[in-house]
PDB file of N, CA and C in Angstrom:
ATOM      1  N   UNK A   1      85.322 102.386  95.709  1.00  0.00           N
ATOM      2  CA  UNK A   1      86.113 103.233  94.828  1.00  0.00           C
ATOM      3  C   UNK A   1      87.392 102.497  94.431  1.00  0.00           C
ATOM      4  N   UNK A   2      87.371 102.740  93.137  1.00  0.00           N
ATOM      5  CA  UNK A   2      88.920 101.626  92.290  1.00  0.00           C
ATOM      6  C   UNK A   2      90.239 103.034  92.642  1.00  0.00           C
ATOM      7  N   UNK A   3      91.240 101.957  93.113  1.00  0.00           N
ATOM      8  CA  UNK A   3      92.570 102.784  93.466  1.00  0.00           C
ATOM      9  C   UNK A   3      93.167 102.948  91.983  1.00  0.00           C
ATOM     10  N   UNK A   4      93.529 103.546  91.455  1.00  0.00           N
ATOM     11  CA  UNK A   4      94.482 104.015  90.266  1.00  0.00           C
ATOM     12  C   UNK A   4      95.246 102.547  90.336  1.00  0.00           C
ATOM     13  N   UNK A   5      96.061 101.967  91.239  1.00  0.00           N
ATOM     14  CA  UNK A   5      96.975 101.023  91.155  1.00  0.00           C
ATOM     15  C   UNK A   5      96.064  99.960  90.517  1.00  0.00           C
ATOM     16  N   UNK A   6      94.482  99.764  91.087  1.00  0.00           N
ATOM     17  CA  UNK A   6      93.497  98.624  90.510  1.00  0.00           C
ATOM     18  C   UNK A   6      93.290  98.608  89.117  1.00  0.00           C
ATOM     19  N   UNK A   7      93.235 100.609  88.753  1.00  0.00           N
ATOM     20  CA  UNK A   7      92.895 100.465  87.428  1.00  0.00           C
ATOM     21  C   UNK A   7      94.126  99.589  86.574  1.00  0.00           C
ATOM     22  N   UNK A   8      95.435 100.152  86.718  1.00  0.00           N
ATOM     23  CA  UNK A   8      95.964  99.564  86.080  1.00  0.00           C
ATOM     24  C   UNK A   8      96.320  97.994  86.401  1.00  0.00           C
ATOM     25  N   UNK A   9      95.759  97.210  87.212  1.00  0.00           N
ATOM     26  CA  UNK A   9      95.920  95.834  87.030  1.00  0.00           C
ATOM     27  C   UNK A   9      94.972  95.619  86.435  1.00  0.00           C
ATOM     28  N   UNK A  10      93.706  96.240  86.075  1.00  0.00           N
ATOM     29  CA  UNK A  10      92.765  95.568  85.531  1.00  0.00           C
ATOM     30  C   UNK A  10      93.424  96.014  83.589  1.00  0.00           C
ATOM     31  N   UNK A  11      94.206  96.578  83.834  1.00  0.00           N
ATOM     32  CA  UNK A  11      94.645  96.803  82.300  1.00  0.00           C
ATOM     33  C   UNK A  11      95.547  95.701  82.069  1.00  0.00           C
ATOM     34  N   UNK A  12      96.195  95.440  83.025  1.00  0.00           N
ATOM     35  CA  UNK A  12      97.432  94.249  82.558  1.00  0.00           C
ATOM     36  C   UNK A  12      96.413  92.769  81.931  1.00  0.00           C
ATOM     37  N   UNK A  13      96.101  92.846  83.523  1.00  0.00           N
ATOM     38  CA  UNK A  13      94.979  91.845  82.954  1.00  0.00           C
ATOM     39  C   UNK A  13      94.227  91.453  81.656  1.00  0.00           C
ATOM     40  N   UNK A  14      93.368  92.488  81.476  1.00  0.00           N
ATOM     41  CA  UNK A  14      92.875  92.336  80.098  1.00  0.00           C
ATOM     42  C   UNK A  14      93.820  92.697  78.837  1.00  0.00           C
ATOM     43  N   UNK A  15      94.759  93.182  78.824  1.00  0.00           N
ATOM     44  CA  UNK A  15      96.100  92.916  77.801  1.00  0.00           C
ATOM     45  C   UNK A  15      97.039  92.019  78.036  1.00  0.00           C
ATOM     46  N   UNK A  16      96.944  91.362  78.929  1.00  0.00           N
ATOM     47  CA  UNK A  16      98.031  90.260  78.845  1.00  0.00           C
ATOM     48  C   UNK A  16      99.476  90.693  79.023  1.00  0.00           C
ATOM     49  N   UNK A  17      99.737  91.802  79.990  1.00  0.00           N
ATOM     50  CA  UNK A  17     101.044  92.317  79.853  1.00  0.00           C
ATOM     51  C   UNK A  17     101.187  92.556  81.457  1.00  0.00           C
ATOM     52  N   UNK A  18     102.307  92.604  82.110  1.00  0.00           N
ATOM     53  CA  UNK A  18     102.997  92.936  83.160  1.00  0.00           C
ATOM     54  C   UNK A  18     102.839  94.006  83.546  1.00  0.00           C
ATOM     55  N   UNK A  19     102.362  94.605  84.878  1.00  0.00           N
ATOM     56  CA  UNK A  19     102.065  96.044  85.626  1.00  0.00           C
ATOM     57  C   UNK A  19     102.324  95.113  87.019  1.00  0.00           C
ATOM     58  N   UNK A  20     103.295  96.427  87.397  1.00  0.00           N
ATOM     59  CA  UNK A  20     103.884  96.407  88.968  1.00  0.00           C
ATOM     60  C   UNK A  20     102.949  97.351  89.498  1.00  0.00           C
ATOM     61  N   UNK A  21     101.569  97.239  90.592  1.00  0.00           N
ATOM     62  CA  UNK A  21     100.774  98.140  91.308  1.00  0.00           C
ATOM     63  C   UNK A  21     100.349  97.954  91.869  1.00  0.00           C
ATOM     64  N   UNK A  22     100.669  98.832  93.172  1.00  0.00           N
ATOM     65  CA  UNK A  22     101.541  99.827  93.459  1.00  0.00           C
ATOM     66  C   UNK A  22     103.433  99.682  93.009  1.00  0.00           C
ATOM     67  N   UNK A  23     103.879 100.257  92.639  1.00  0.00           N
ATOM     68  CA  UNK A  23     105.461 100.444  92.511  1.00  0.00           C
ATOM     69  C   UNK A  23     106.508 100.933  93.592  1.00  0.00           C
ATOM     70  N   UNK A  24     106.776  99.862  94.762  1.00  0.00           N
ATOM     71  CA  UNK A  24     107.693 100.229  95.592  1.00  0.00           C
ATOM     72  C   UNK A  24     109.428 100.482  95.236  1.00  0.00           C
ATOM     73  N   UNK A  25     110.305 101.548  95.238  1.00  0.00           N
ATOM     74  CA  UNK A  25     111.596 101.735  94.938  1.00  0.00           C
ATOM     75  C   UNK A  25     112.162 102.376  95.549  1.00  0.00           C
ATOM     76  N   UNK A  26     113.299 101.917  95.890  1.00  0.00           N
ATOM     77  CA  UNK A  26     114.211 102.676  96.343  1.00  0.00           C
ATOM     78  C   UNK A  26     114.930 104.117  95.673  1.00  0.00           C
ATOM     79  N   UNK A  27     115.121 105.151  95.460  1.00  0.00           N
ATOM     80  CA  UNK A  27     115.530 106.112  95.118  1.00  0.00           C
ATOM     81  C   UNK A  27     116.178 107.097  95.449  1.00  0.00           C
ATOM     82  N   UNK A  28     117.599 106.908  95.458  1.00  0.00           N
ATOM     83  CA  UNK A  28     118.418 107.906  96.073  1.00  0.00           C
ATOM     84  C   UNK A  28     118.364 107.592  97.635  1.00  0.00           C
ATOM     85  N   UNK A  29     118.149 106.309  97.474  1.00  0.00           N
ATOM     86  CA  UNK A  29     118.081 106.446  99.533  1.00  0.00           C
ATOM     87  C   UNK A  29     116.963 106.441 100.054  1.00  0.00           C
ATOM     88  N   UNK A  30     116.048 106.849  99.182  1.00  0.00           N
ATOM     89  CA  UNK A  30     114.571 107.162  99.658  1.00  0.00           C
ATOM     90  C   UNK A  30     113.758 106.095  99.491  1.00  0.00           C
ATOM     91  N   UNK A  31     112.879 105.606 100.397  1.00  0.00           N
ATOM     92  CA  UNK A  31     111.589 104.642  99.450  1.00  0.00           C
ATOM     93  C   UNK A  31     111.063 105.316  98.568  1.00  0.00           C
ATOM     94  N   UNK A  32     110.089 105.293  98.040  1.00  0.00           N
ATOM     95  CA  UNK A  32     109.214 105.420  97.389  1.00  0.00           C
ATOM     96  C   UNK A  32     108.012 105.000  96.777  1.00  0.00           C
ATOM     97  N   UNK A  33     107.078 105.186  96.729  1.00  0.00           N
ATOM     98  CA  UNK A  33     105.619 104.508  96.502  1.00  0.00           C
ATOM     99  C   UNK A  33     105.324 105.000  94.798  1.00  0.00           C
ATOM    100  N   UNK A  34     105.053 105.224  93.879  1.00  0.00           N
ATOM    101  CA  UNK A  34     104.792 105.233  92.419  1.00  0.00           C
ATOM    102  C   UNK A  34     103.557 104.463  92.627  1.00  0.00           C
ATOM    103  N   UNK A  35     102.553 104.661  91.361  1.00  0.00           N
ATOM    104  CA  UNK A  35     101.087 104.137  90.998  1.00  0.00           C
ATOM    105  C   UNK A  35     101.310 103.121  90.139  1.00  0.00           C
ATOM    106  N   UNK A  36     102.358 102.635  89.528  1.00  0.00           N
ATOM    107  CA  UNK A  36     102.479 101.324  88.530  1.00  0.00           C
ATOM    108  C   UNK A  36     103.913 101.595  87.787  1.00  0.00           C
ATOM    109  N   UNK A  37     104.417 100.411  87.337  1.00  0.00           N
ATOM    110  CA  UNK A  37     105.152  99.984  86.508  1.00  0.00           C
ATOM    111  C   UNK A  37     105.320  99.187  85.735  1.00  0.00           C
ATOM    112  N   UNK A  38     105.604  99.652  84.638  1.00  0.00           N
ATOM    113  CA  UNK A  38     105.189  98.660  83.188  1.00  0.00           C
ATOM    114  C   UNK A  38     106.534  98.267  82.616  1.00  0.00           C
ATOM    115  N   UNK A  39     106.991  97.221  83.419  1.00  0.00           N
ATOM    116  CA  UNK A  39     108.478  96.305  82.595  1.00  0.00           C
ATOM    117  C   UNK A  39     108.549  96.255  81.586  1.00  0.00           C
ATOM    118  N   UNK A  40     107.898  96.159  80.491  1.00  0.00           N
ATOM    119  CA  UNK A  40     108.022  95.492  79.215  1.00  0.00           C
ATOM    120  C   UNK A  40     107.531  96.722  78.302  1.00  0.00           C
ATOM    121  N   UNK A  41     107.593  98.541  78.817  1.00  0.00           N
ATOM    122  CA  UNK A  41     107.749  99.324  78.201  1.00  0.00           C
ATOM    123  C   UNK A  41     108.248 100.071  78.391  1.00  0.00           C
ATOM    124  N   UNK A  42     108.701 101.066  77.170  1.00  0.00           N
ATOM    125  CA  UNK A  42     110.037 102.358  77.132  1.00  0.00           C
ATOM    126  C   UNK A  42     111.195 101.707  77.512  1.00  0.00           C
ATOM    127  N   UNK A  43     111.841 102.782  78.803  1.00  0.00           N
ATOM    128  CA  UNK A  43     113.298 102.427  79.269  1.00  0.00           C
ATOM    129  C   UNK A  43     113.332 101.072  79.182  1.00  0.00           C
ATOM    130  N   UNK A  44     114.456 100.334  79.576  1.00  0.00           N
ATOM    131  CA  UNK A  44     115.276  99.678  79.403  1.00  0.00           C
ATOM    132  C   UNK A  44     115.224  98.881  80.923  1.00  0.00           C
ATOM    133  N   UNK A  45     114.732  99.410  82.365  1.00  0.00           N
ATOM    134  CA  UNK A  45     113.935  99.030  83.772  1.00  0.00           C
ATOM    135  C   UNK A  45     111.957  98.886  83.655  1.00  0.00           C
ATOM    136  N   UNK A  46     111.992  99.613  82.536  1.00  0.00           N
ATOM    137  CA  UNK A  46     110.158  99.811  82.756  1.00  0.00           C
ATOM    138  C   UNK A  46     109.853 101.286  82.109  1.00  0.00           C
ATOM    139  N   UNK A  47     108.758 101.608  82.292  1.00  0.00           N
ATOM    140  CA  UNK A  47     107.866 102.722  82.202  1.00  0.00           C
ATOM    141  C   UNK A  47     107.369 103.032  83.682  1.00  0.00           C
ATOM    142  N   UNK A  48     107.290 104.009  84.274  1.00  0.00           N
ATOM    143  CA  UNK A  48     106.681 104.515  85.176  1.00  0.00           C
ATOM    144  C   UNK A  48     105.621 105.382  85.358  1.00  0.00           C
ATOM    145  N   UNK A  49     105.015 104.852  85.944  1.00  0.00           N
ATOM    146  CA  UNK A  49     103.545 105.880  86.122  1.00  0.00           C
ATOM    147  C   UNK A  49     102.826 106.796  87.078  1.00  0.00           C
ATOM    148  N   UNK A  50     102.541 107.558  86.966  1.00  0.00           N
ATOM    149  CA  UNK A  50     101.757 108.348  88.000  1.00  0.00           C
ATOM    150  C   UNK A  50     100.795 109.469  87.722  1.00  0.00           C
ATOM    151  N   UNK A  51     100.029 109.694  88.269  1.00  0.00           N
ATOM    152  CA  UNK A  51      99.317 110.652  87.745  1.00  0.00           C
ATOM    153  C   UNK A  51      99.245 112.227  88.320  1.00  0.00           C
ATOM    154  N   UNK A  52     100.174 111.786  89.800  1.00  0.00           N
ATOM    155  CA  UNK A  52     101.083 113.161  90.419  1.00  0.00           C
ATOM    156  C   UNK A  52     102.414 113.678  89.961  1.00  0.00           C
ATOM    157  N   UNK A  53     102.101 115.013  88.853  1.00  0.00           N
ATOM    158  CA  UNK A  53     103.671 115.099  88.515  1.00  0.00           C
ATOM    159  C   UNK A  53     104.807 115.508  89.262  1.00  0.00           C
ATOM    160  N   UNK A  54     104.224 116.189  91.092  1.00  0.00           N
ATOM    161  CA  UNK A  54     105.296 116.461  91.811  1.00  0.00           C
ATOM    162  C   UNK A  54     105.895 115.076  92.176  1.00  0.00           C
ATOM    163  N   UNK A  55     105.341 113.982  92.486  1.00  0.00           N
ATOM    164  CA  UNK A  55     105.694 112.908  92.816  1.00  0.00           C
ATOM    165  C   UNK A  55     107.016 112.098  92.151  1.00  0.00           C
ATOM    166  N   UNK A  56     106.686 112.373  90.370  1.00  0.00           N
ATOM    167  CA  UNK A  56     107.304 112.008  89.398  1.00  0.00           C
ATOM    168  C   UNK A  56     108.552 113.293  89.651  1.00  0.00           C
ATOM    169  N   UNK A  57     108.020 114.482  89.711  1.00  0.00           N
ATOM    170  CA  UNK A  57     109.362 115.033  89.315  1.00  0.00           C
ATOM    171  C   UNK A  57     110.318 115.353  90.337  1.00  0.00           C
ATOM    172  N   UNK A  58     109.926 115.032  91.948  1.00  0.00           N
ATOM    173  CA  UNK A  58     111.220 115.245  92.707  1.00  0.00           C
ATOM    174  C   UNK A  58     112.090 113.615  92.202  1.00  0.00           C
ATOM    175  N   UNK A  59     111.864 112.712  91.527  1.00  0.00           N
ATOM    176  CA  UNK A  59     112.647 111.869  91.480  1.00  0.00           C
ATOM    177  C   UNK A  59     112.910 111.382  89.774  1.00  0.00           C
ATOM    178  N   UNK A  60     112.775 112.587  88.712  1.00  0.00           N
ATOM    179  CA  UNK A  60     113.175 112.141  87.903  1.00  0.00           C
ATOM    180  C   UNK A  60     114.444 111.899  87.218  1.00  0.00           C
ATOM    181  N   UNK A  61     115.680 112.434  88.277  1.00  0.00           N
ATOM    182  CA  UNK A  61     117.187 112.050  87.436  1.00  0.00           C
ATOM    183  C   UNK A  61     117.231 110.742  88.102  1.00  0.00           C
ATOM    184  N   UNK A  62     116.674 110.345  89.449  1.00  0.00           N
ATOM    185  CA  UNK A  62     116.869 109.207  90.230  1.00  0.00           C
ATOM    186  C   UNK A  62     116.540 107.999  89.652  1.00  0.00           C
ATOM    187  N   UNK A  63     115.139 108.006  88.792  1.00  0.00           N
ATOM    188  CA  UNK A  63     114.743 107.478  87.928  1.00  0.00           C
ATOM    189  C   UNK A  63     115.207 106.774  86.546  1.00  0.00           C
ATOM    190  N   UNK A  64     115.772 108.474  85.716  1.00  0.00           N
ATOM    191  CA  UNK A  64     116.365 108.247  84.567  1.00  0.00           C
ATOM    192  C   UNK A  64     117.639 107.384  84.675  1.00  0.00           C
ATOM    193  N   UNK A  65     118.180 107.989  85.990  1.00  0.00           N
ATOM    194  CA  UNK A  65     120.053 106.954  86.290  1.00  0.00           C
ATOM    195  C   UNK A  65     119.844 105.593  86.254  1.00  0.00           C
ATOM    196  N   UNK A  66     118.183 104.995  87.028  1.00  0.00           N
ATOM    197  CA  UNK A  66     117.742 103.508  87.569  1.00  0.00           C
ATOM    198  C   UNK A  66     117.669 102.404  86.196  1.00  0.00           C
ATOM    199  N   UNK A  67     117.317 103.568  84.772  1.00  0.00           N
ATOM    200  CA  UNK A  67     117.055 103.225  83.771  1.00  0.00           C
ATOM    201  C   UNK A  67     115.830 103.091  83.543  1.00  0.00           C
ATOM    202  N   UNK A  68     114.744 104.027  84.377  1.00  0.00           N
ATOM    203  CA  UNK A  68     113.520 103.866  84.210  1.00  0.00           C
ATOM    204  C   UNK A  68     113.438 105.101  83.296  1.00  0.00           C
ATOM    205  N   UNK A  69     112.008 104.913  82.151  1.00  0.00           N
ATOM    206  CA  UNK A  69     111.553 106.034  81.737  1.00  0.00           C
ATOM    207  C   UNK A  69     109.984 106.215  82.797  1.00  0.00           C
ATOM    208  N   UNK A  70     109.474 107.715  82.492  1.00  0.00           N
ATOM    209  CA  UNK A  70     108.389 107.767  83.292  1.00  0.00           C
ATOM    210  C   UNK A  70     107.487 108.579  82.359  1.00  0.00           C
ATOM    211  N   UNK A  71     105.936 108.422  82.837  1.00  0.00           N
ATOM    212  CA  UNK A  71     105.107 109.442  82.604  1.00  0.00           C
ATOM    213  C   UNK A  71     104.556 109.888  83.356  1.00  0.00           C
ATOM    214  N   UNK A  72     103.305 110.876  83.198  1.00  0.00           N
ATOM    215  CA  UNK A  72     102.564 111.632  84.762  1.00  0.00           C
ATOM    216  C   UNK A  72     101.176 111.110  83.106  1.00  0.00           C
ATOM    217  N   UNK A  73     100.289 110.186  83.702  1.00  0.00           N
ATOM    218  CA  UNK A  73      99.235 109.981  83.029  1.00  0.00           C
ATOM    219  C   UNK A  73      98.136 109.051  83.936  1.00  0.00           C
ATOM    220  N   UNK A  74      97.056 109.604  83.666  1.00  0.00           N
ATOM    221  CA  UNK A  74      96.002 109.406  84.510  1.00  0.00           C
ATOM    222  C   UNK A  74      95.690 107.736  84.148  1.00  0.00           C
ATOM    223  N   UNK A  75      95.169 106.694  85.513  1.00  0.00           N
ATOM    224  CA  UNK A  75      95.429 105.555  84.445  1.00  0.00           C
ATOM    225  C   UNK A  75      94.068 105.273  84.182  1.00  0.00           C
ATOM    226  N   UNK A  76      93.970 104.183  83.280  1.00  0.00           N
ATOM    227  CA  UNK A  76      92.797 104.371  81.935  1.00  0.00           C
ATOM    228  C   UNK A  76      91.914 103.456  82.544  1.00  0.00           C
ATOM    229  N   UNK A  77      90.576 103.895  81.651  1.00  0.00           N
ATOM    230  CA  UNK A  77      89.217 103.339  82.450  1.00  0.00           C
ATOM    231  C   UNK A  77      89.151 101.747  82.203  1.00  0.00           C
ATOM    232  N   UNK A  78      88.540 100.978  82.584  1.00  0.00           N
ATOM    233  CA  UNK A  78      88.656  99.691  82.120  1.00  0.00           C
ATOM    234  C   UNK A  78      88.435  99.218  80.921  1.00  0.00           C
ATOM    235  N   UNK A  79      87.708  99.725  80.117  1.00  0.00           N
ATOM    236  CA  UNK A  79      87.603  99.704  78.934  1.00  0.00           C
ATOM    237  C   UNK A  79      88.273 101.145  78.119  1.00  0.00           C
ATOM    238  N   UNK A  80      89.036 101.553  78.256  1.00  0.00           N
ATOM    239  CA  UNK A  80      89.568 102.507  77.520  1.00  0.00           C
ATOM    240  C   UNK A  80      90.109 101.665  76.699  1.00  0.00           C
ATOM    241  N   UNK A  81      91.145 102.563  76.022  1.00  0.00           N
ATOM    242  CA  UNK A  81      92.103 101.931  75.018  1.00  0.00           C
ATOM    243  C   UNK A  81      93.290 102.311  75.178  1.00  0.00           C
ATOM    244  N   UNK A  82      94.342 101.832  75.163  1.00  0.00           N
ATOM    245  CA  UNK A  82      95.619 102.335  75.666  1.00  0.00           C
ATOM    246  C   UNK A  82      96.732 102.145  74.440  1.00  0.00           C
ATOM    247  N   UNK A  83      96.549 101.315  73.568  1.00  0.00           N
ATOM    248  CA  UNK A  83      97.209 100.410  72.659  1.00  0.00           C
ATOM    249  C   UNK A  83      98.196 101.274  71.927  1.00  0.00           C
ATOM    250  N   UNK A  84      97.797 102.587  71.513  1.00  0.00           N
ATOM    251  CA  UNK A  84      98.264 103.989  70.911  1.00  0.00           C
ATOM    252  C   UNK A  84      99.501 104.462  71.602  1.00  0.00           C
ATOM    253  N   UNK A  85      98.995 104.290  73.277  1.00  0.00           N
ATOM    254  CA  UNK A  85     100.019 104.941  73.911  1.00  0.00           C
ATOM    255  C   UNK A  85     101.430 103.858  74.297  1.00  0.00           C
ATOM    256  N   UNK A  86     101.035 102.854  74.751  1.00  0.00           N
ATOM    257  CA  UNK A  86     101.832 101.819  74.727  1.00  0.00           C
ATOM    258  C   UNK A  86     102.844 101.718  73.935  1.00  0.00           C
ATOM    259  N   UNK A  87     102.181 101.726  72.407  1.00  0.00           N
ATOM    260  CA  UNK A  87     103.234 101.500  71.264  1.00  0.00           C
ATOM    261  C   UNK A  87     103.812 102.749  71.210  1.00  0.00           C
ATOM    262  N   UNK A  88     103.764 103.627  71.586  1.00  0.00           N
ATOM    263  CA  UNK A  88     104.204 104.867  71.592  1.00  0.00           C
ATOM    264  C   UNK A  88     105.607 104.903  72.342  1.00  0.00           C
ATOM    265  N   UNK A  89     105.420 104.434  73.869  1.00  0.00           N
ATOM    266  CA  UNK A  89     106.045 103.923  74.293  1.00  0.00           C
ATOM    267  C   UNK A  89     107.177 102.918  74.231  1.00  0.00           C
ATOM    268  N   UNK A  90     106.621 101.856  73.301  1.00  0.00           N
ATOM    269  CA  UNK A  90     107.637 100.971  72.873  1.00  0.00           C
ATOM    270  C   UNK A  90     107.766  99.910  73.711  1.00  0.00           C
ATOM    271  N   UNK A  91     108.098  98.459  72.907  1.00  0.00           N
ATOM    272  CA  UNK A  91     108.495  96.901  73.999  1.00  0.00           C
ATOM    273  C   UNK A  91     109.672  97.266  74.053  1.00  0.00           C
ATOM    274  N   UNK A  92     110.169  96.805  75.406  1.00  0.00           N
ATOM    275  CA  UNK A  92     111.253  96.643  75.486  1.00  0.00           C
ATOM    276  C   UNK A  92     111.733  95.514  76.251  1.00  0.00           C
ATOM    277  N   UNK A  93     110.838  94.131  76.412  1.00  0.00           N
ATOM    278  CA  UNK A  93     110.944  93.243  77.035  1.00  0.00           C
ATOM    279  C   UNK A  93     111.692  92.330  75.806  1.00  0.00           C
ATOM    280  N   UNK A  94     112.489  91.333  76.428  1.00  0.00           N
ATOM    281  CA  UNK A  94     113.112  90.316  75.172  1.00  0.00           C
ATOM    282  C   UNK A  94     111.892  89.326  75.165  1.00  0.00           C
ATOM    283  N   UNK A  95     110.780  89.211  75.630  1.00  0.00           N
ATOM    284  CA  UNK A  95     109.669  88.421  75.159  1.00  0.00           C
ATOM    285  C   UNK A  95     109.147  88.722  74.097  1.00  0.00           C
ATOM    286  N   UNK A  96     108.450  87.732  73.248  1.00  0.00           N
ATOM    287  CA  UNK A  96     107.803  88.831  71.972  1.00  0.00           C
ATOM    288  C   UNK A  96     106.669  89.410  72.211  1.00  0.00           C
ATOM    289  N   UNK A  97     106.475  90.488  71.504  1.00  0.00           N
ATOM    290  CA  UNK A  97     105.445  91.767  71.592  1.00  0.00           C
ATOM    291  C   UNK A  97     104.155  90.868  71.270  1.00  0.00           C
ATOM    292  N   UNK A  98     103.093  91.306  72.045  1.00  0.00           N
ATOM    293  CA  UNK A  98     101.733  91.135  71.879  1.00  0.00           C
ATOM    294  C   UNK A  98     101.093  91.228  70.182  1.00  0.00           C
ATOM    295  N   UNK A  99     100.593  90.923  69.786  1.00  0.00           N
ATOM    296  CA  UNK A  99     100.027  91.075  68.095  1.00  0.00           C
ATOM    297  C   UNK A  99      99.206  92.621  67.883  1.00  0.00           C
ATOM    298  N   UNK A 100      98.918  92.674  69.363  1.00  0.00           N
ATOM    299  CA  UNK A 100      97.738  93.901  69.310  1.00  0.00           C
ATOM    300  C   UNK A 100      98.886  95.141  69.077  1.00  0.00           C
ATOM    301  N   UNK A 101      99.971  94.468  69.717  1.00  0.00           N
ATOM    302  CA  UNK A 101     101.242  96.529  70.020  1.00  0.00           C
ATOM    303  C   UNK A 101     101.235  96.658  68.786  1.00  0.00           C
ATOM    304  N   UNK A 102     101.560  97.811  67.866  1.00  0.00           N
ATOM    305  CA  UNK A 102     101.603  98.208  66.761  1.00  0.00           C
ATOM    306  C   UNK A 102     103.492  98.147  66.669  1.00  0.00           C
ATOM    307  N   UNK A 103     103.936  98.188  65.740  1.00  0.00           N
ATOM    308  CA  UNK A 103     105.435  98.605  65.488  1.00  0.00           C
ATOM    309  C   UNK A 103     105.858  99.897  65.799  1.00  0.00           C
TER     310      UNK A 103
END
């Protein structure tokens, strides 16, 4: 059985983009464990992921202060398509954007 954290390395992988998974952080003092993090989208620290929204939401001002943005989204099959949501999301890495991200 693929861990959620696998799915999304197998997404970095085949897009050519950066995923932290599992996502260890500190928060408010607290560790914390998160299902992935995507540096080079949304906020200004990453995108955060999970697909537990209690997880996400006892730590979302902790988050927002860190400069992370987050979502609660299930992560995608290996062949899904994600490209929609990504750009949705937005680069926010000073590397240049992939050809595939949309504007």
């Amino acid at each position: 059985m693929t861990t959620d954290a696998e799915n999304w390395m197998a997404v970095a992988h085949r897009l050519g983009i950066n995923i932290i998974a599992p996502f260890n952080v500190e928060l408010s003092g607290v560790q914390t464990q998160l299902t992935a993090l995507l540096p080079q989208f949304g906020a200004s620290a990453g995108m955060v992921v999970d697909a537990d929204w209690d997880t996400i939401q006892q730590h979302q001002s902790s988050l927002l202060a860190a400069g992370y943005g987050f979502s609660c989204v299930e992560p995608p099959e290996p062949d899904e398509s994600i490209d929609e949501m990504l750009s949705d999301w937005g680069w926010s890495s000073p590397l240049p954007k992939p050809d595939w991200l949309k504007s």
